[in-house]
C-alpha atoms as a PDB file:
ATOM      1  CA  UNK A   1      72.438 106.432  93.400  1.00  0.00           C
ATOM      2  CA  UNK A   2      75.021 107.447  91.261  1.00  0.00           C
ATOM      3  CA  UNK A   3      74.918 110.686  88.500  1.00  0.00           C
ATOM      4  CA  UNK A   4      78.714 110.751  88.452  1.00  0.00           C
ATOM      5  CA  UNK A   5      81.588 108.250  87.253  1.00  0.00           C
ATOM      6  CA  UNK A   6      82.166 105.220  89.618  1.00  0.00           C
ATOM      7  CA  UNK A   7      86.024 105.550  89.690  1.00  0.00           C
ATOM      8  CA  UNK A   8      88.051 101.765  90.769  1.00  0.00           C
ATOM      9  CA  UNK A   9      90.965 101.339  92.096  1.00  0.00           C
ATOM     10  CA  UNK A  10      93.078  98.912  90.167  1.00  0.00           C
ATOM     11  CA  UNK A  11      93.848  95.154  91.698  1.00  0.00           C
ATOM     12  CA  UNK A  12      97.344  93.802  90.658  1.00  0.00           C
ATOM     13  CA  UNK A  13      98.655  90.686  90.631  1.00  0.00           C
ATOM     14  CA  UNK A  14     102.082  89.281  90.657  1.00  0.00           C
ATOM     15  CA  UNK A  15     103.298  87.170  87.304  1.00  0.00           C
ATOM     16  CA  UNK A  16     107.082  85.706  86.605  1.00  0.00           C
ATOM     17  CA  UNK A  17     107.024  87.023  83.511  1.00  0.00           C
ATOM     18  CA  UNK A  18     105.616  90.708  84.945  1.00  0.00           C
ATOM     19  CA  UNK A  19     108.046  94.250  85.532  1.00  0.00           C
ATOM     20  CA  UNK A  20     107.966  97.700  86.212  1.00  0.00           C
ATOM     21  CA  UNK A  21     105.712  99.185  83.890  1.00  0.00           C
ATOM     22  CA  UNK A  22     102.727  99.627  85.091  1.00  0.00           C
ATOM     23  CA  UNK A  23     104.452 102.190  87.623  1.00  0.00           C
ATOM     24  CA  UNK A  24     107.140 103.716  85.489  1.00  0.00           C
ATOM     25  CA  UNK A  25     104.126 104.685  82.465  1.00  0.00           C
ATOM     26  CA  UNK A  26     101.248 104.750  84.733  1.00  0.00           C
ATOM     27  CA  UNK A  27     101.758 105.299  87.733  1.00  0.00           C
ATOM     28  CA  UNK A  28     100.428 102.806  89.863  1.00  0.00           C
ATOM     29  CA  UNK A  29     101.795 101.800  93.228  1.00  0.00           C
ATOM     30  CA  UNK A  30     102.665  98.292  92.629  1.00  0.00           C
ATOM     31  CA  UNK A  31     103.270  95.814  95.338  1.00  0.00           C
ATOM     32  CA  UNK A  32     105.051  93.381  93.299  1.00  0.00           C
ATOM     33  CA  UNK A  33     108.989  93.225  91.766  1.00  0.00           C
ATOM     34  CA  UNK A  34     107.100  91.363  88.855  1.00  0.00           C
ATOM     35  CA  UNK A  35     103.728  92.726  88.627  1.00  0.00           C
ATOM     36  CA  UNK A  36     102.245  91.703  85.676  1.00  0.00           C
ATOM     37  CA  UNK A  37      98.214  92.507  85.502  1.00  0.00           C
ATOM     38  CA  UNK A  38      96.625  95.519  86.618  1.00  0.00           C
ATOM     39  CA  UNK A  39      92.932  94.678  86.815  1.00  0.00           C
ATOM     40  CA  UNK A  40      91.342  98.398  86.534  1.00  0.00           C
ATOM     41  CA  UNK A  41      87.786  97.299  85.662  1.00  0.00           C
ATOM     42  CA  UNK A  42      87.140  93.756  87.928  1.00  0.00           C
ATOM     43  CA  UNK A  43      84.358  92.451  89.534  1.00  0.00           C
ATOM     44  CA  UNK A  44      86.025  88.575  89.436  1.00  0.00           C
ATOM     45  CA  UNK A  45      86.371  87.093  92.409  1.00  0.00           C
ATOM     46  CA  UNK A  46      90.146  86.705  91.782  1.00  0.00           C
ATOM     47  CA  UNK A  47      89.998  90.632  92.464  1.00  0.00           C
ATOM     48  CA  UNK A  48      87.639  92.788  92.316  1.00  0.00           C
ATOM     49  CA  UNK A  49      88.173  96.481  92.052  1.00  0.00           C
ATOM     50  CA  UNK A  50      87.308  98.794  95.102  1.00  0.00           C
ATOM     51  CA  UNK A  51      85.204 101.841  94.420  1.00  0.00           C
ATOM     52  CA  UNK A  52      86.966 105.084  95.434  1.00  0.00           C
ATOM     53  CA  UNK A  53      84.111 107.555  95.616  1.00  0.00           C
ATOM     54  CA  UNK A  54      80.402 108.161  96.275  1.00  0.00           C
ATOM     55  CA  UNK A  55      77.965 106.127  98.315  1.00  0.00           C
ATOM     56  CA  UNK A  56      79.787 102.694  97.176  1.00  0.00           C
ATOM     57  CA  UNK A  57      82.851 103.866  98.217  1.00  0.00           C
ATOM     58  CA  UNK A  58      85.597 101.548  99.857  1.00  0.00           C
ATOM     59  CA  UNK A  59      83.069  98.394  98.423  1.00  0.00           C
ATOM     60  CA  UNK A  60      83.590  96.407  95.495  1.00  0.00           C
ATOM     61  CA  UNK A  61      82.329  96.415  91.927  1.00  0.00           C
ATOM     62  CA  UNK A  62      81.009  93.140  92.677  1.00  0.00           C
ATOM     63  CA  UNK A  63      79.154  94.434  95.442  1.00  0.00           C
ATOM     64  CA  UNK A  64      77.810  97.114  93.283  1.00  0.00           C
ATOM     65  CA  UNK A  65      76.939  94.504  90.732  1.00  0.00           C
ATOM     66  CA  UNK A  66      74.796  92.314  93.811  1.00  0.00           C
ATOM     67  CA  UNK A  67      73.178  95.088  95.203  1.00  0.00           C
ATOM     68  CA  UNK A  68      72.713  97.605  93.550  1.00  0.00           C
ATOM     69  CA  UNK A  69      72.039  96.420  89.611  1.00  0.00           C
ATOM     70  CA  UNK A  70      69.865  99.630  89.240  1.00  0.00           C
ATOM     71  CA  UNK A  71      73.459 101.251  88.115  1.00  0.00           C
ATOM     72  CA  UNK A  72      74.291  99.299  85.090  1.00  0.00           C
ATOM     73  CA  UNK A  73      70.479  98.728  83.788  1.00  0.00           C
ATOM     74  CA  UNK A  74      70.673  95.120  85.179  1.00  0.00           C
ATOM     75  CA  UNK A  75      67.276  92.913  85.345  1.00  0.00           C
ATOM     76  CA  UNK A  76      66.652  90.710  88.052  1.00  0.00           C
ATOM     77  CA  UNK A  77      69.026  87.457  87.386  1.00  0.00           C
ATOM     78  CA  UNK A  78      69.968  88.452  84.029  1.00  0.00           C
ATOM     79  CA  UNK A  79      73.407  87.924  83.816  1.00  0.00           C
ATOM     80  CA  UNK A  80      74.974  85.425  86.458  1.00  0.00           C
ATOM     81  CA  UNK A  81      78.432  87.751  87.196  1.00  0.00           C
ATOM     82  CA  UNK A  82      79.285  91.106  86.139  1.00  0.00           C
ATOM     83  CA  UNK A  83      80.242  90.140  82.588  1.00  0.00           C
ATOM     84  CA  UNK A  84      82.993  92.147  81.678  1.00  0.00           C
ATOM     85  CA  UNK A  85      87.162  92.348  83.018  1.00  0.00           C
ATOM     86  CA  UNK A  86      89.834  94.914  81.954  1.00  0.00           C
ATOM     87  CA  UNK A  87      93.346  94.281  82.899  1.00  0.00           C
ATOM     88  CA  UNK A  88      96.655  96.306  81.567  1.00  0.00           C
ATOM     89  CA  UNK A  89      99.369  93.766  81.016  1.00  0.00           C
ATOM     90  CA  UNK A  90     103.088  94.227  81.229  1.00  0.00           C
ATOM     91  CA  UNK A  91     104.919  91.788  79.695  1.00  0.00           C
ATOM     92  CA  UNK A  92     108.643  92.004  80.678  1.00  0.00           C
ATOM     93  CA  UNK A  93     109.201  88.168  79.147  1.00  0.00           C
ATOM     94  CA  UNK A  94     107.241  86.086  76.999  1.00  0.00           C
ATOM     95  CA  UNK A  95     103.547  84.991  78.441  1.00  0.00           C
ATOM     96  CA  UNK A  96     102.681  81.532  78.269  1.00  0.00           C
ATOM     97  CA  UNK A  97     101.611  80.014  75.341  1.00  0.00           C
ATOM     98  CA  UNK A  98      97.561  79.632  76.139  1.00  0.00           C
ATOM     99  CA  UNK A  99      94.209  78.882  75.024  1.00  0.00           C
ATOM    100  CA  UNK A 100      90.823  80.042  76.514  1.00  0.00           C
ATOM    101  CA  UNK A 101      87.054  77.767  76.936  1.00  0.00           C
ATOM    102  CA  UNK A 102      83.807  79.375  75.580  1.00  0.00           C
ATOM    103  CA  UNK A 103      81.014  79.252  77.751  1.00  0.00           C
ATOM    104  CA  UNK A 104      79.579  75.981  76.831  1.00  0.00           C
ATOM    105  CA  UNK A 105      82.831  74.057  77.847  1.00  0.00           C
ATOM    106  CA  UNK A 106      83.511  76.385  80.845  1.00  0.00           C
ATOM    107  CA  UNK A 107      79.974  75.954  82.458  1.00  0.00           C
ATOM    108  CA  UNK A 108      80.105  72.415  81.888  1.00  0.00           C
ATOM    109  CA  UNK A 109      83.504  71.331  82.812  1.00  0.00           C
ATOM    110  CA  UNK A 110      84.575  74.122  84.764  1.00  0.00           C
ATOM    111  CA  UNK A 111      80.833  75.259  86.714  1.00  0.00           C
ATOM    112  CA  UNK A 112      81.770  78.973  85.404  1.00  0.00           C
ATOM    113  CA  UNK A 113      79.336  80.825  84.528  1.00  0.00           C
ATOM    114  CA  UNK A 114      81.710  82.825  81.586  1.00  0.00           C
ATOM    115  CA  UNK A 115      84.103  81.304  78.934  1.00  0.00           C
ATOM    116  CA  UNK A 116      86.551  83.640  78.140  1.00  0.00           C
ATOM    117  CA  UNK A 117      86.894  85.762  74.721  1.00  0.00           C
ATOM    118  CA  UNK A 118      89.049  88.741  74.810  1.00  0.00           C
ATOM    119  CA  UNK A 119      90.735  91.588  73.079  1.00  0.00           C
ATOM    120  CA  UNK A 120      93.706  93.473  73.039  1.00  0.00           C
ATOM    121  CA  UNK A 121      94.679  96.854  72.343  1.00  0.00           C
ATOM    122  CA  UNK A 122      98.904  97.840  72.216  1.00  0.00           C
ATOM    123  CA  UNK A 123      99.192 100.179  74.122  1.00  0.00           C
ATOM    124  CA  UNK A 124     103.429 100.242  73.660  1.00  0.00           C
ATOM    125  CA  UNK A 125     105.840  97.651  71.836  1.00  0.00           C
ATOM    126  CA  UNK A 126     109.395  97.704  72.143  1.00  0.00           C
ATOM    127  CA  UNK A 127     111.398  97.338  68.568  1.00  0.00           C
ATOM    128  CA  UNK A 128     110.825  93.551  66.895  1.00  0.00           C
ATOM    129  CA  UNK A 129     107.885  92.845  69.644  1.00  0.00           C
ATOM    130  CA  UNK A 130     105.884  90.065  68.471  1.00  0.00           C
ATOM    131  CA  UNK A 131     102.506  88.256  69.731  1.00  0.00           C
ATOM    132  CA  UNK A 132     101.322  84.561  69.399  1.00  0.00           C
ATOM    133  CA  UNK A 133      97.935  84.437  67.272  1.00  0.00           C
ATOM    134  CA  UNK A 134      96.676  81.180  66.033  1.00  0.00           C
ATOM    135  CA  UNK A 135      98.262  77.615  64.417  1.00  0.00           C
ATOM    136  CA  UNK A 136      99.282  76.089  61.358  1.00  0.00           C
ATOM    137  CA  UNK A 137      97.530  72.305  62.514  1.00  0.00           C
ATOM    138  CA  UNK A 138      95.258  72.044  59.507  1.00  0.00           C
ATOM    139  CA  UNK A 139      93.145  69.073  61.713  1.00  0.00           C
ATOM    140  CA  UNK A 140      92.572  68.268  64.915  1.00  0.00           C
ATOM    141  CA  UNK A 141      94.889  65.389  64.600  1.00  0.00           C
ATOM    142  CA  UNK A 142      97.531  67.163  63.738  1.00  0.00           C
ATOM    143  CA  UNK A 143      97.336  69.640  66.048  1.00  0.00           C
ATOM    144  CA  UNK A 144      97.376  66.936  68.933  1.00  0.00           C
ATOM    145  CA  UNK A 145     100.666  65.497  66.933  1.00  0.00           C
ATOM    146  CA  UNK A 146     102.852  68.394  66.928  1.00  0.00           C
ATOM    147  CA  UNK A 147     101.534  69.192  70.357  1.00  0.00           C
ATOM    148  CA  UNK A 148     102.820  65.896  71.645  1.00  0.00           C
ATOM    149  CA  UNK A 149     106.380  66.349  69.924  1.00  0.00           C
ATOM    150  CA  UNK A 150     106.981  69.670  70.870  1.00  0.00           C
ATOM    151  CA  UNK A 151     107.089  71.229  67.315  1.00  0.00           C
ATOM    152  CA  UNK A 152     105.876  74.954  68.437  1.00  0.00           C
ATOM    153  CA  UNK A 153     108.231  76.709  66.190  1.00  0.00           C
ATOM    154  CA  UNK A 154     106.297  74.495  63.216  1.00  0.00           C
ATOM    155  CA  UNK A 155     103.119  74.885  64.787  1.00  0.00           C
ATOM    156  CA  UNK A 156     102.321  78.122  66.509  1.00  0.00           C
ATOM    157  CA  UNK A 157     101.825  81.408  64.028  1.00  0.00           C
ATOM    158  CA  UNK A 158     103.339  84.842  65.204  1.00  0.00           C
ATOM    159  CA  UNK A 159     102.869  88.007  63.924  1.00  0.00           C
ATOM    160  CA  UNK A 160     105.014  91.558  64.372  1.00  0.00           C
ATOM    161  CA  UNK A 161     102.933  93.767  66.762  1.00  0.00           C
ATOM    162  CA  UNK A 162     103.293  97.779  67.483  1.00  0.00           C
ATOM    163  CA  UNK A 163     101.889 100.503  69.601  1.00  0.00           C
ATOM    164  CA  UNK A 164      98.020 101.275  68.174  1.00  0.00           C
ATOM    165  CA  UNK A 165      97.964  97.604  66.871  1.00  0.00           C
ATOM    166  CA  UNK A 166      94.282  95.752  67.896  1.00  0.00           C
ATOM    167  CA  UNK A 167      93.125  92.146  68.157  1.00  0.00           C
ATOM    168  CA  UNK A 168      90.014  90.417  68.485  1.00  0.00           C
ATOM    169  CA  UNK A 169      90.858  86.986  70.551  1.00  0.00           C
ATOM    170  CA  UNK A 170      87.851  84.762  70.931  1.00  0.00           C
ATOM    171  CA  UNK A 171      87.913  81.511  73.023  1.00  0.00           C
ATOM    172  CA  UNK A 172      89.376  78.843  71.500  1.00  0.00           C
ATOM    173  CA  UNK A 173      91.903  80.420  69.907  1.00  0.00           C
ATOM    174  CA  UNK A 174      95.643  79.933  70.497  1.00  0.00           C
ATOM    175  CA  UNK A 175      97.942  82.782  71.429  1.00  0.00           C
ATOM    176  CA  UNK A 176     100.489  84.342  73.398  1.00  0.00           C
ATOM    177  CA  UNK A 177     101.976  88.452  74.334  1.00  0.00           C
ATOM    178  CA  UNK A 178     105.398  88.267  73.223  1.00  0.00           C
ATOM    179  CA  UNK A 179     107.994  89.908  75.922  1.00  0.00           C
ATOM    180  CA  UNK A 180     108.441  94.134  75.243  1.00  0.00           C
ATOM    181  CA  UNK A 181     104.436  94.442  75.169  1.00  0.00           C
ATOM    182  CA  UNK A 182     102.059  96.322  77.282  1.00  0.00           C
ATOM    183  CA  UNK A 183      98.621  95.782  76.127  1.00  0.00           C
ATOM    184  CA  UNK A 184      95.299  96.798  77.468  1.00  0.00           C
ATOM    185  CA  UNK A 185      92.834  93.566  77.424  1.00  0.00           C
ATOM    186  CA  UNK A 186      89.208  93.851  77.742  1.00  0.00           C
ATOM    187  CA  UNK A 187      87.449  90.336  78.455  1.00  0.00           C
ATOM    188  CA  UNK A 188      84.547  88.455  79.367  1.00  0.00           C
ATOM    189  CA  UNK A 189      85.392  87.963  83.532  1.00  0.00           C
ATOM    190  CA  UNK A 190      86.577  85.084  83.436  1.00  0.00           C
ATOM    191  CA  UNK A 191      90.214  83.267  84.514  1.00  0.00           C
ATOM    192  CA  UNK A 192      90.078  80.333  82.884  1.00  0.00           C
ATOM    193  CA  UNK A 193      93.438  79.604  81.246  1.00  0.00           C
ATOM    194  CA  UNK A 194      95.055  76.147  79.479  1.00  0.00           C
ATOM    195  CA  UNK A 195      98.454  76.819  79.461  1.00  0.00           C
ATOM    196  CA  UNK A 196      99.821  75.030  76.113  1.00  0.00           C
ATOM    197  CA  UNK A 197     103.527  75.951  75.983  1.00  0.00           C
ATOM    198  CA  UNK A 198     105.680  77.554  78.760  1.00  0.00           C
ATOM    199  CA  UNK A 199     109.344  78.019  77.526  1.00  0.00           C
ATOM    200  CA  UNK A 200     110.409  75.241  79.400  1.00  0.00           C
ATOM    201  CA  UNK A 201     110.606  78.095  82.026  1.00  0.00           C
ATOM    202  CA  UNK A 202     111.728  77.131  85.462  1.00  0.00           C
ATOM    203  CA  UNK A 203     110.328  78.640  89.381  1.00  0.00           C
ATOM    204  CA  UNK A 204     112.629  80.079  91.976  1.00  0.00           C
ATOM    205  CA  UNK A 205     112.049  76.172  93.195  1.00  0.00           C
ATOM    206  CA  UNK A 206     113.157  74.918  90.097  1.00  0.00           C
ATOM    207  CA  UNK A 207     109.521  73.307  88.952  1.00  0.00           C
ATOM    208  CA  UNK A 208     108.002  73.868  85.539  1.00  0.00           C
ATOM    209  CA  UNK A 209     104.633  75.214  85.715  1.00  0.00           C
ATOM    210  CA  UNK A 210     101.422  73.101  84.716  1.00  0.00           C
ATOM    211  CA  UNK A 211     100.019  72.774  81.561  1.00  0.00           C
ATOM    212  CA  UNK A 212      97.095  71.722  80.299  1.00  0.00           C
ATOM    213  CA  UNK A 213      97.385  69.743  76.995  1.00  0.00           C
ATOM    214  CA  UNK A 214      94.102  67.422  77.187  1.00  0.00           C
ATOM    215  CA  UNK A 215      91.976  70.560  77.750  1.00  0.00           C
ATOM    216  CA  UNK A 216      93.361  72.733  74.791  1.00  0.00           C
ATOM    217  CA  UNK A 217      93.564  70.113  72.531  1.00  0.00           C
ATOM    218  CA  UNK A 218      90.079  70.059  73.089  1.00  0.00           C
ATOM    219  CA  UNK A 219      88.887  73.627  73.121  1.00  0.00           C
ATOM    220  CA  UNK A 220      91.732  74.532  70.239  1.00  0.00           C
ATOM    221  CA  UNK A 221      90.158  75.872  67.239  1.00  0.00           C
ATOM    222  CA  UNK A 222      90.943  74.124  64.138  1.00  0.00           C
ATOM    223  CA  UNK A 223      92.074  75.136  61.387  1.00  0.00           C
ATOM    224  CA  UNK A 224      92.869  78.354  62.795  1.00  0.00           C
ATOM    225  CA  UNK A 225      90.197  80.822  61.949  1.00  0.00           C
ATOM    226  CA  UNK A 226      91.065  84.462  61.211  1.00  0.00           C
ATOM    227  CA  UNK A 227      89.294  87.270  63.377  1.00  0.00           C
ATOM    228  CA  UNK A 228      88.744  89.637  60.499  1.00  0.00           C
ATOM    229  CA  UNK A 229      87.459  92.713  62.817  1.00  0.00           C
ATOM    230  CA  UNK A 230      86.660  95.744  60.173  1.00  0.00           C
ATOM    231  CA  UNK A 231      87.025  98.900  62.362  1.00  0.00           C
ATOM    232  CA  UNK A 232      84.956 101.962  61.511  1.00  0.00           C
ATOM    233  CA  UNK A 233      86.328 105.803  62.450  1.00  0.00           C
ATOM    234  CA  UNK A 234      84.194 108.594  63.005  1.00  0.00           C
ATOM    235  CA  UNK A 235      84.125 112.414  64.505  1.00  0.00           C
ATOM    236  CA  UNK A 236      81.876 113.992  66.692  1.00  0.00           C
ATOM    237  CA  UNK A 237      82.753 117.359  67.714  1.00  0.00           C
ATOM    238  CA  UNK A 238      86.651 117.115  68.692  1.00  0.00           C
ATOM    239  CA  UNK A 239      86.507 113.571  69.630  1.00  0.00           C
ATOM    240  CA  UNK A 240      87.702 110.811  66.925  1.00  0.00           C
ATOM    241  CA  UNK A 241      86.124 107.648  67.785  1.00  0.00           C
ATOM    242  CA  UNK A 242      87.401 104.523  66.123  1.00  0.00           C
ATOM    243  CA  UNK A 243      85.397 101.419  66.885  1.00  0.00           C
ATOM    244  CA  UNK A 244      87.758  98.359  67.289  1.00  0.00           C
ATOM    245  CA  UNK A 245      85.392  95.086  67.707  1.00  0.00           C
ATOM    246  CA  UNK A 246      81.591  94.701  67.755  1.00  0.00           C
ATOM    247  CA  UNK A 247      80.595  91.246  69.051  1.00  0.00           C
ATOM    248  CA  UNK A 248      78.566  89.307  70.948  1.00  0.00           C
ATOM    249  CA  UNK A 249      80.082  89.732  73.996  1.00  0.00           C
ATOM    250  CA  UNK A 250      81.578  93.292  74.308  1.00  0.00           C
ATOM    251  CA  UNK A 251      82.357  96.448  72.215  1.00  0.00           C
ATOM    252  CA  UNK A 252      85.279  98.016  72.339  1.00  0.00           C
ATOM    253  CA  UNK A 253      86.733 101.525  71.035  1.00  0.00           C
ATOM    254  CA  UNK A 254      89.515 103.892  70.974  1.00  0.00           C
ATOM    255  CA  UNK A 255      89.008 107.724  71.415  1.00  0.00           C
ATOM    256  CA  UNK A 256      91.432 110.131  71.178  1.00  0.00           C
ATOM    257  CA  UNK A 257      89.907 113.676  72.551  1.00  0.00           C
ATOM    258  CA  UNK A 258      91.600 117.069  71.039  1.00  0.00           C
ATOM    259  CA  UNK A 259      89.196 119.854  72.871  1.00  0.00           C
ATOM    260  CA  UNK A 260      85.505 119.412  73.936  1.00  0.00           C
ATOM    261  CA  UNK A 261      82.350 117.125  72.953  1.00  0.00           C
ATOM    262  CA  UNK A 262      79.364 116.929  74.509  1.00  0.00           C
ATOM    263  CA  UNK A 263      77.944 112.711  74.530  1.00  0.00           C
ATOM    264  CA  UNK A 264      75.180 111.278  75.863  1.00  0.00           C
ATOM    265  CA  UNK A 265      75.208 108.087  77.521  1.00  0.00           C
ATOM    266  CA  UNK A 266      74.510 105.179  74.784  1.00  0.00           C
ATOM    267  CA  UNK A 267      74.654 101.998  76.462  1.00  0.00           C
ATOM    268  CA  UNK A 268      73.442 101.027  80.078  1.00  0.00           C
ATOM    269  CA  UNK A 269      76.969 101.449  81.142  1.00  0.00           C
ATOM    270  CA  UNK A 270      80.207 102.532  80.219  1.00  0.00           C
ATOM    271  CA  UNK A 271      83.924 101.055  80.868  1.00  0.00           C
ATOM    272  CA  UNK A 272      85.946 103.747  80.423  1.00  0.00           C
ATOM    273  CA  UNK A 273      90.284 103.696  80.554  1.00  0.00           C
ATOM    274  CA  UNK A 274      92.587 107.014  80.063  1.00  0.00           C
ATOM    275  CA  UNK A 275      95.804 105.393  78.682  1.00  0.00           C
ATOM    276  CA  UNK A 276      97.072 108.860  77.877  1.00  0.00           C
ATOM    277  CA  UNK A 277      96.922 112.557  78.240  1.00  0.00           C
ATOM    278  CA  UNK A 278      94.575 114.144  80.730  1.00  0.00           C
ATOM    279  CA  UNK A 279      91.508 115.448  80.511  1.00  0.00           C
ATOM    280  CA  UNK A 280      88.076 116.290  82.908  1.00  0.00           C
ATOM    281  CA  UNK A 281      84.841 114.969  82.920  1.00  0.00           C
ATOM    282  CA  UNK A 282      81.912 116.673  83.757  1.00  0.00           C
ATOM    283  CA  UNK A 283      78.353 115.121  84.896  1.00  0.00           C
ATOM    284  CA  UNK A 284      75.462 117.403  86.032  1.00  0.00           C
ATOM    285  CA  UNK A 285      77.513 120.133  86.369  1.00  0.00           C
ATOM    286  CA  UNK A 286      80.590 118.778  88.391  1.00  0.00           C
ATOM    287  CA  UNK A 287      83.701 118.151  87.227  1.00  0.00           C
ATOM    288  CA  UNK A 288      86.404 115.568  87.556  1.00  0.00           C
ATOM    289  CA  UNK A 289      89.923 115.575  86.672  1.00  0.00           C
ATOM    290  CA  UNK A 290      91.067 112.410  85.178  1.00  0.00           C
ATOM    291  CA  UNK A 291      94.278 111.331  83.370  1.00  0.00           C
ATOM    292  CA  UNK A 292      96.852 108.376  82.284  1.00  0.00           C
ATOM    293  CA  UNK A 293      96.266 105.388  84.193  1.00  0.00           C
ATOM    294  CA  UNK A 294      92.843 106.791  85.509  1.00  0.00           C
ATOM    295  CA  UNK A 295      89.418 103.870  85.592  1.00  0.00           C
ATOM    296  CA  UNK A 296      85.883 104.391  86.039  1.00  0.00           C
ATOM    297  CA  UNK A 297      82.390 103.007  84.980  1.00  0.00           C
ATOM    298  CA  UNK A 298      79.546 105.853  83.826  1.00  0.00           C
ATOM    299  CA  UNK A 299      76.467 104.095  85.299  1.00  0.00           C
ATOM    300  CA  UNK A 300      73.096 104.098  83.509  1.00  0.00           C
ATOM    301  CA  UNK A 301      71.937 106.784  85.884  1.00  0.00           C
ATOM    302  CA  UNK A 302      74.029 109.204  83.784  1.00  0.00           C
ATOM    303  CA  UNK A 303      72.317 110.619  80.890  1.00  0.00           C
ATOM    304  CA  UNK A 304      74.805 113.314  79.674  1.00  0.00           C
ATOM    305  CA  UNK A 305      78.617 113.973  79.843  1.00  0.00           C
ATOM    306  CA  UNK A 306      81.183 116.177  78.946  1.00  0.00           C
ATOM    307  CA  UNK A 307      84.518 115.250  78.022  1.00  0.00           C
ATOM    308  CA  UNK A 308      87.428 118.419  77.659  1.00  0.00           C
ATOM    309  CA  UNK A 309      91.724 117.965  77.324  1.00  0.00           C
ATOM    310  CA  UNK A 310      93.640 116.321  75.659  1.00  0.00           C
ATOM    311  CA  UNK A 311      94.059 112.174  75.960  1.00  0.00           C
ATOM    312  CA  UNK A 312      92.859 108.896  74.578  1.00  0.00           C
ATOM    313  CA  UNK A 313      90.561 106.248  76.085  1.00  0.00           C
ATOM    314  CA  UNK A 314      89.745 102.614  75.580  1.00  0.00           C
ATOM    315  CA  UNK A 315      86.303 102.360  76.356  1.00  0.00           C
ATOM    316  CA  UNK A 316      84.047  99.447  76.001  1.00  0.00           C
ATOM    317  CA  UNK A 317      80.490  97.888  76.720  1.00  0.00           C
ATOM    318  CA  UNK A 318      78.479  94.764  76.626  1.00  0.00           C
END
């Protein structure tokens, strides 16, 4: 059906701690004063991306995912969802301090089919930006203790963070984008969130948003465990490819093009994000411009492609 990219049109959603960004560096035509997620690569039923060309176009990528699995290799009832969400954050104040299910706990307690492990890649960091990433609760018990009195600055671990920085974020562990951050997350699709610590922070109606302490404590990770991801770097032809996390549930890389290389396609699809520079794409001879802030999926129907400019991608598969 389709021997071309499948280019999406992003969904955004509105968050109190959102801004500007994602239209003053990308471009996009946000609804919201505070819009805080862009999700460019969605099939969740929270939003799902629209298609914006070919025979799919003006339908969903969940619809594409229901009806017509032929374009991402899918068997018959082998995966449950389309397994995969990318979202651009803004963060013009501090997130929420949060922790994620795995699949086990989420299927069973939540009847989802997806836990959700993520990543994140920086894609800018104002000066003396910082992320939450992990605990110092050396048990279980203590972690529930210093939960219960409030001790975050004692308990929760933060680290500095800049533009180019990476990291892996599996499901139960703790963490938080510090305000001054744009990152661009690529996760199992899946919303599931247990919101630990919230600033005290207040709505327009003067209410303190929920959180959920019994379910962290018991999807919380302890002791902390340390994502060592070891990324490798390689060239073909003018493309430098550096390959940021290889697990279970996705793979994820950064390319940064300087001329021409020819690829073929090595997975049964492709997720692919321009977060700089422009370039064009060519696939059985035709050619499409793409650039900063451009989306799209290379379906298993695409054998061979061309990439030519100057920009850098975060791309990713299952």
């Amino acid at each position: 059906m389709y021997h071309e990219p499948i280019f999406l049109q992003p969904v955004f959603q509105e968050r109190i701690w959102g801004g500007k960004k994602l239209q003053t560096e990308y471009g996009y035509d946000i609804p919201f004063e505070k819009t805080g997620e862009a999700w460019v690569i969605s099939a969740h039923p929270n939003g799902a991306s629209v298609i914006k060309n070919g025979p799919l176009e003006g339908r969903t990528l969940a619809d594409a995912w229901n009806d017509h699995g032929e374009l991402f290799h899918k068997q018959a009832d082998n995966q449950e969802a389309y397994p995969l969400l990318v979202k651009i954050l803004d963060a013009d104040d501090d997130l929420s301090v949060q922790v994620h299910p795995n699949d086990t706990f989420a299927r069973e307690v939540e009847d989802h089919p997806y836990g959700k492990t993520e990543c994140w890649y920086v894609l800018s960091a104002e000066p003396d930006s910082k992320l939450v990433i992990g605990h110092h609760a050396s048990n279980r018990e203590e972690l529930e203790s210093m939960m219960d009195a409030g001790e975050w600055d004692d308990l929760l671990q933060y680290v500095n963070v800049q533009a180019g920085d990476f990291f892996y974020v599996p499901s139960g562990m703790i963490h938080a984008i510090g305000k001054g951050i744009v990152i661009l997350e690529t996760q199992q699709s899946s919303d599931i969130t247990y919101r630990v610590y919230d600033y005290d922070r207040t709505d327009v109606a003067g209410k303190k948003r929920e959180l959920h302490l019994d379910r962290a404590k018991q999807v919380t990770t302890v002791p902390h465990q340390k994502s060592n991801v070891g990324q490798q770097e390689s060239m073909v032809e003018d493309l430098k490819i550096k390959k940021l996390v290889e697990e279970s549930y996705f793979t994820v890389y950064h390319w940064e093009l300087n001329g021409k290389v020819s690829r073929k396609l090595e997975a049964d699809f492709l997720q692919v994000s321009v977060v700089d520079g422009r370039a064009e794409i060519v696939v059985d001879g035709k050619a499409f411009a793409i650039e900063k802030g451009s989306n799209f999926i290379l379906p298993y129907g695409v054998k061979t492609y061309e990439l030519s400019g100057e920009a850098e991608f975060v791309v990713s598969h299952i």
